[in-house]
Protein backbone atom coordinates (compact mmCIF):
# COMPACT_ATOMS: atom_id res chain seq x y z
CA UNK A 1 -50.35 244.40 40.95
CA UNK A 2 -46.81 245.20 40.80
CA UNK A 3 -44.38 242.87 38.22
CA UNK A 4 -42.52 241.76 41.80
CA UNK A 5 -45.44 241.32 43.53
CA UNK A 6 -46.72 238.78 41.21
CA UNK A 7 -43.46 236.84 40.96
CA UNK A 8 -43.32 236.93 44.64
CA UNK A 9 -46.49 235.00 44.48
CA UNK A 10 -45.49 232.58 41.41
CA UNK A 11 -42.59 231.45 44.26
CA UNK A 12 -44.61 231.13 47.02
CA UNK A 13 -46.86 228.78 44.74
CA UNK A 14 -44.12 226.89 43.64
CA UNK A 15 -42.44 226.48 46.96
CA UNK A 16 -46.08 224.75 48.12
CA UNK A 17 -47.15 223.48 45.52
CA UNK A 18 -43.87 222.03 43.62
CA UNK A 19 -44.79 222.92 40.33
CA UNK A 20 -47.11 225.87 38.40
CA UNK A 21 -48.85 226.12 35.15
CA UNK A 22 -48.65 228.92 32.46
CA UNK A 23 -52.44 228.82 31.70
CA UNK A 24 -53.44 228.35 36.05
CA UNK A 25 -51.29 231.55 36.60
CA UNK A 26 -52.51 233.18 33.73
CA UNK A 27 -55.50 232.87 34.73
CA UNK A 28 -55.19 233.66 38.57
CA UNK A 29 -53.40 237.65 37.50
CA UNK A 30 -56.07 237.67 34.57
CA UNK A 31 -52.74 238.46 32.35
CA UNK A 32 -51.24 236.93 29.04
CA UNK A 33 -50.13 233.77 28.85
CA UNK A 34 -46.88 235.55 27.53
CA UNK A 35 -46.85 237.89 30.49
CA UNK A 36 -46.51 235.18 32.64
CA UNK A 37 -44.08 232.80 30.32
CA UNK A 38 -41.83 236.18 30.43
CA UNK A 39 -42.20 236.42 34.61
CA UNK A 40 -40.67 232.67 34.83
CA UNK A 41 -37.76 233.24 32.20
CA UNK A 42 -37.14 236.00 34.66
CA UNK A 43 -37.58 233.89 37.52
CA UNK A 44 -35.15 231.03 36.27
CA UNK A 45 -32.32 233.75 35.39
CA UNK A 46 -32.29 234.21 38.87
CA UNK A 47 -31.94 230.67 39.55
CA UNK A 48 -35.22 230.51 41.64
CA UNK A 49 -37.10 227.72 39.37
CA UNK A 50 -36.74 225.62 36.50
CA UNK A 51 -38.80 226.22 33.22
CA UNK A 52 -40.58 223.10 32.22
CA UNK A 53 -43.10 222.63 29.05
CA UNK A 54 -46.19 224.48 29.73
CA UNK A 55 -45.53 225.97 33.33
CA UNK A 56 -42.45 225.68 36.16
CA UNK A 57 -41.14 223.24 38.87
CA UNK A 58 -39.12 224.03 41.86
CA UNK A 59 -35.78 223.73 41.83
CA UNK A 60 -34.24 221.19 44.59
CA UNK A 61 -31.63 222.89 46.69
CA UNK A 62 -28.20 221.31 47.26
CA UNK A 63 -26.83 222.90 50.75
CA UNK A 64 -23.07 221.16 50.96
CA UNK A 65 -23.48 220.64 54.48
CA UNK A 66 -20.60 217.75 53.85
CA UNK A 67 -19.63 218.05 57.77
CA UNK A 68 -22.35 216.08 60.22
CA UNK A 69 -20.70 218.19 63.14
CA UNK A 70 -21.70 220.93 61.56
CA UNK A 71 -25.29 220.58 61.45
CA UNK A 72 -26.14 218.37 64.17
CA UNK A 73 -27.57 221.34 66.07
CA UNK A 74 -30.05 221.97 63.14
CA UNK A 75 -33.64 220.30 63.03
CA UNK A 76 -32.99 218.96 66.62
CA UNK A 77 -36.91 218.80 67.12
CA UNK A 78 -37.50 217.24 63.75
CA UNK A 79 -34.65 214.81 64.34
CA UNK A 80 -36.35 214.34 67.89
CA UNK A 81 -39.78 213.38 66.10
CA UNK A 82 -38.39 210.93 63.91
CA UNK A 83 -36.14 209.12 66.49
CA UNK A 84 -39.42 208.54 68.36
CA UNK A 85 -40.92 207.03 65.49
CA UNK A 86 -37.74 204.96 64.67
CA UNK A 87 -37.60 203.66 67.96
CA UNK A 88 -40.69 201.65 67.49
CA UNK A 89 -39.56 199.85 65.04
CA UNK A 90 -37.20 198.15 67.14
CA UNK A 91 -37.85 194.90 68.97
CA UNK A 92 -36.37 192.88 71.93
CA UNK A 93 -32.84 191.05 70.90
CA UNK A 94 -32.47 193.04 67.68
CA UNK A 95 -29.34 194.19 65.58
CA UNK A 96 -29.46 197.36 64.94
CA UNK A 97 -27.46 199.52 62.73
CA UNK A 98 -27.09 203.22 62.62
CA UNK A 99 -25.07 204.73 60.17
CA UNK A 100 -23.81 208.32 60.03
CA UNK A 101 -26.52 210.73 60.34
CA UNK A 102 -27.45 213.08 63.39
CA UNK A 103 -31.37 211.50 63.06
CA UNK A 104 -29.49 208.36 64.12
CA UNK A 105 -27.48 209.86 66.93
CA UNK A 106 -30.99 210.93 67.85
CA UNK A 107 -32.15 207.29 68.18
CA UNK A 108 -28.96 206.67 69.91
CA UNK A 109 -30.17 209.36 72.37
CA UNK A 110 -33.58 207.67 73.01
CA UNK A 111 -32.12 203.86 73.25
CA UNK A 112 -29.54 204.58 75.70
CA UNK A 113 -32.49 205.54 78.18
CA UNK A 114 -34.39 202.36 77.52
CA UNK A 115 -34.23 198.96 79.12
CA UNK A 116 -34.39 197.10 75.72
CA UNK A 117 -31.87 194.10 75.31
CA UNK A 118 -30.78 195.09 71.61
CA UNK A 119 -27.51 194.95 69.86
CA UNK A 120 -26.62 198.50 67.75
CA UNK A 121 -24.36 198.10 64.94
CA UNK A 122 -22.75 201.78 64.35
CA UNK A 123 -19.89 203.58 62.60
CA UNK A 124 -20.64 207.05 63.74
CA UNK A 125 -18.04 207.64 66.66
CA UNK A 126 -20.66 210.15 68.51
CA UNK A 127 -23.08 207.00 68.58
CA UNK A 128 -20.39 204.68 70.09
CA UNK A 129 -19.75 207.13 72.65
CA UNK A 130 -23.63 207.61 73.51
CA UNK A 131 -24.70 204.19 73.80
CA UNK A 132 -21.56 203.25 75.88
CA UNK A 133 -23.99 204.58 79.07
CA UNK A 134 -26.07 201.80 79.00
CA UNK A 135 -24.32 198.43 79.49
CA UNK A 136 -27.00 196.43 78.44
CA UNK A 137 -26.88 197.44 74.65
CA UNK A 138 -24.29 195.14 73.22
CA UNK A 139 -22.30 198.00 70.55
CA UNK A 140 -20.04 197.01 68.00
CA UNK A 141 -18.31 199.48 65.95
CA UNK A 142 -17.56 199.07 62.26
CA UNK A 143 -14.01 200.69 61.94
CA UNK A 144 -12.13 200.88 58.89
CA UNK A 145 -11.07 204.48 57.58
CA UNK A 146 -11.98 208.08 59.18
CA UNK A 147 -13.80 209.75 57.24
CA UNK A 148 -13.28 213.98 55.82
CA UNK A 149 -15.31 215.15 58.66
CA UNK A 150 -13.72 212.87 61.40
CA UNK A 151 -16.91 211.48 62.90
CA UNK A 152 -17.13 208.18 61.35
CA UNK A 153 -15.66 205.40 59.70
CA UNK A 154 -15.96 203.89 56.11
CA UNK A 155 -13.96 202.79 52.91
CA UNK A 156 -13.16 198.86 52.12
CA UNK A 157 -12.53 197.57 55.94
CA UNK A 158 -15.74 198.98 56.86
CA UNK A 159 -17.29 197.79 53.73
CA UNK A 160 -15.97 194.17 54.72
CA UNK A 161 -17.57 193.97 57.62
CA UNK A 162 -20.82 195.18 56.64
CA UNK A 163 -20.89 192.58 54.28
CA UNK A 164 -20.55 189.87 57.09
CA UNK A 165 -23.65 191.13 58.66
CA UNK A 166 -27.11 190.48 58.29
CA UNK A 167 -28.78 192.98 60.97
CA UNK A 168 -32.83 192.94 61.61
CA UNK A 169 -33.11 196.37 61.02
CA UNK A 170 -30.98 199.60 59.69
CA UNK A 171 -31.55 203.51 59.68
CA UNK A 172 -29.72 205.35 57.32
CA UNK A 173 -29.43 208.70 56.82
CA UNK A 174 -29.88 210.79 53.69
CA UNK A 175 -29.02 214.40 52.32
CA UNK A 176 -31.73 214.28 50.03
CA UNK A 177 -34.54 212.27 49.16
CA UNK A 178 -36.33 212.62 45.42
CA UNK A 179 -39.43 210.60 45.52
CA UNK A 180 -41.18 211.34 42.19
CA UNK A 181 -37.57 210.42 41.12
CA UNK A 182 -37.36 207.60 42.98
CA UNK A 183 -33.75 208.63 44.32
CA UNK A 184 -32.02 208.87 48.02
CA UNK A 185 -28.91 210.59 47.91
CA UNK A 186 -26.03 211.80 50.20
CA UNK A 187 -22.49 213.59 49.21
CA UNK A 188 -19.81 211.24 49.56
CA UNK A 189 -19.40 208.30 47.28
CA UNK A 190 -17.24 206.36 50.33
CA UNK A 191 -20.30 207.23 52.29
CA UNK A 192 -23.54 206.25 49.76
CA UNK A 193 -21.49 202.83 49.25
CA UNK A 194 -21.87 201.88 52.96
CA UNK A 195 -25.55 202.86 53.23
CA UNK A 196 -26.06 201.14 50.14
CA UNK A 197 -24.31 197.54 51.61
CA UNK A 198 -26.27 198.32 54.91
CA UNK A 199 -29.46 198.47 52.95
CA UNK A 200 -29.23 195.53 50.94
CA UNK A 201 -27.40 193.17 53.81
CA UNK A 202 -30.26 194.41 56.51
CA UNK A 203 -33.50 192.59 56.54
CA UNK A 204 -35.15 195.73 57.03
CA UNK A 205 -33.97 199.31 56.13
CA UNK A 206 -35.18 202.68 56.78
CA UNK A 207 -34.46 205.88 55.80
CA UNK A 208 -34.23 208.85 58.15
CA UNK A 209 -34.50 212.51 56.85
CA UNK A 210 -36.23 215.50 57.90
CA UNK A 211 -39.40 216.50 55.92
CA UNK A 212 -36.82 219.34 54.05
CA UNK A 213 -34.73 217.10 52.79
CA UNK A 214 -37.87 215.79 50.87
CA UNK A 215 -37.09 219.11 48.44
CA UNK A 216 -32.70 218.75 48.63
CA UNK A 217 -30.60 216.37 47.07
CA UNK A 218 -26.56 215.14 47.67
CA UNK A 219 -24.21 214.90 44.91
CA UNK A 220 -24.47 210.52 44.60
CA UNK A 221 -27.71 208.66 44.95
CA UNK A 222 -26.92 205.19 46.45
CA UNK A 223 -30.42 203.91 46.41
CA UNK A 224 -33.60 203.86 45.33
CA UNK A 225 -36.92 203.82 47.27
CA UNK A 226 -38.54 200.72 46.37
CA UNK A 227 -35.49 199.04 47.98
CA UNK A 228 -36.68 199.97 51.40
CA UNK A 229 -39.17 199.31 53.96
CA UNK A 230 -39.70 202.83 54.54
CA UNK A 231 -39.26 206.29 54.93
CA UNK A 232 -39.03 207.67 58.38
CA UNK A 233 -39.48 211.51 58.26
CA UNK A 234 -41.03 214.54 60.88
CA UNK A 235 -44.09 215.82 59.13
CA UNK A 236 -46.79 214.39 56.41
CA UNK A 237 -45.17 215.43 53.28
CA UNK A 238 -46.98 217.47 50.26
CA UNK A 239 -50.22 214.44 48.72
CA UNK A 240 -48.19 214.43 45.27
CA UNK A 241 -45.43 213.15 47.13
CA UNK A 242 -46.95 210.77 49.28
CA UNK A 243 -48.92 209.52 46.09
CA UNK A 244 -45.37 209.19 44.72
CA UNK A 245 -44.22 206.79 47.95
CA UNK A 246 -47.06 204.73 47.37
CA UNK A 247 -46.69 204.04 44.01
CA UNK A 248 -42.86 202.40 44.86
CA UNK A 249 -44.83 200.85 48.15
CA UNK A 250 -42.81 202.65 50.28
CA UNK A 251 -44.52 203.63 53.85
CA UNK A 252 -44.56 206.80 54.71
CA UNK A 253 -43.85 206.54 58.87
CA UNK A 254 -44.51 209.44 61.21
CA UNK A 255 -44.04 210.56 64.81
């Protein structure tokens, strides 16, 4: 077997399985133990893993999609999966609040079609605009600040008044979620303070985030996992990871 062949292989094992082991992979190419410590020096040169004691891990990606208009066309049927899930959740006479994320303007989708008498707490503009079809969802918008990317609101007026509530239920959104490390993160500070407050003023709170961004992380974590009441996501993640959730008592909740 060719040198890139094998290390071709070392990446696909890593990108399944998370992590390898030196003596597993030594054993697998029936090579040295050095032979294969000198493939994943290679490997992490190139930036495509991270050495650890003993074997490798993979390394989390950070995209910089900082714009929500920009990506709200991406995932749509993994976004579509967990909306139907979230959607469940919610009863007769609820608050609701969804925060900026395109999985929420997803639920928004769904509950503007439904004959549910709920009240939706938002500060994404798209939301406001979607669930103004349906009369009989009461919306009230959390204004304060525009955001960079001009599709929300947040900063200390919207912080106020997220303080003053105490809704039944919230989805927030995520750029990343880190379970072995016990970390949900997004990119903006401004924005990772109000999902925080929405978390910890909501008597329930879920996150929403496409089974990828199990393996990407933001640039500010703004909670941790064992603060919420679950995690709402498209596809049963990797059994290291859900052994992970468990262990914080967080519920893994699918479609």
């Amino acid at each position: 077997m060719f040198l890139e062949e094998r290390q071709e292989i070392i990446l696909n094992m890593l990108a399944r399985d998370g992590k390898v082991r030196v003596r597993d992979l030594s054993e697998k190419f029936k090579v040295t133990e050095d032979c294969i410590r000198k493939d994943l020096g290679a490997l992490e040169k190139k930036g495509k893993l991270k050495r650890t004691y003993g074997g490798a891990v993979r390394i989390r990606e950070n995209s910089h999609m900082l714009e929500v208009s920009k990506h709200r066309n991406t995932d749509v049927e993994a976004k579509q999966r967990i909306a139907q899930a979230a959607v469940k959740l919610i009863h007769e006479r609820d608050m609701v609040f969804l925060d900026i994320s395109t999985s929420n303007l997803a639920i928004a989708e769904l509950l503007v079609k439904m004959d549910q008498d709920i009240t939706v707490v938002t500060n994404m503009i798209d939301i406001l605009v979607v669930l103004a079809r349906n009369p009989k969802i009461r919306v009230v918008f959390a204004g304060g600040k525009i955001n960079k990317s001009r599709d929300g609101f947040w900063g200390g007026m919207t912080l106020d008044f997220i303080s003053r509530l105490k809704p039944d239920i919230a989805f927030v959104g995520a750029v990343g979620v880190d379970v072995k490390e016990n970390s949900v993160s997004t990119y903006d500070i401004d924005d990772g303070i109000n999902k925080a407050a929405i978390i910890r003023h909501s008597k329930k709170a879920y996150v929403v985030a496409e089974a990828r961004k199990l393996s990407t992380d933001g640039n500010y974590n703004y909670t941790t996992l064992d603060t919420l009441s679950g995690l709402i996501t498209d596809t049963l993640p990797a059994q290291d990871i859900q052994e992970a959730a468990d262990s914080y008592g967080v519920e893994i909740i699918l479609p």
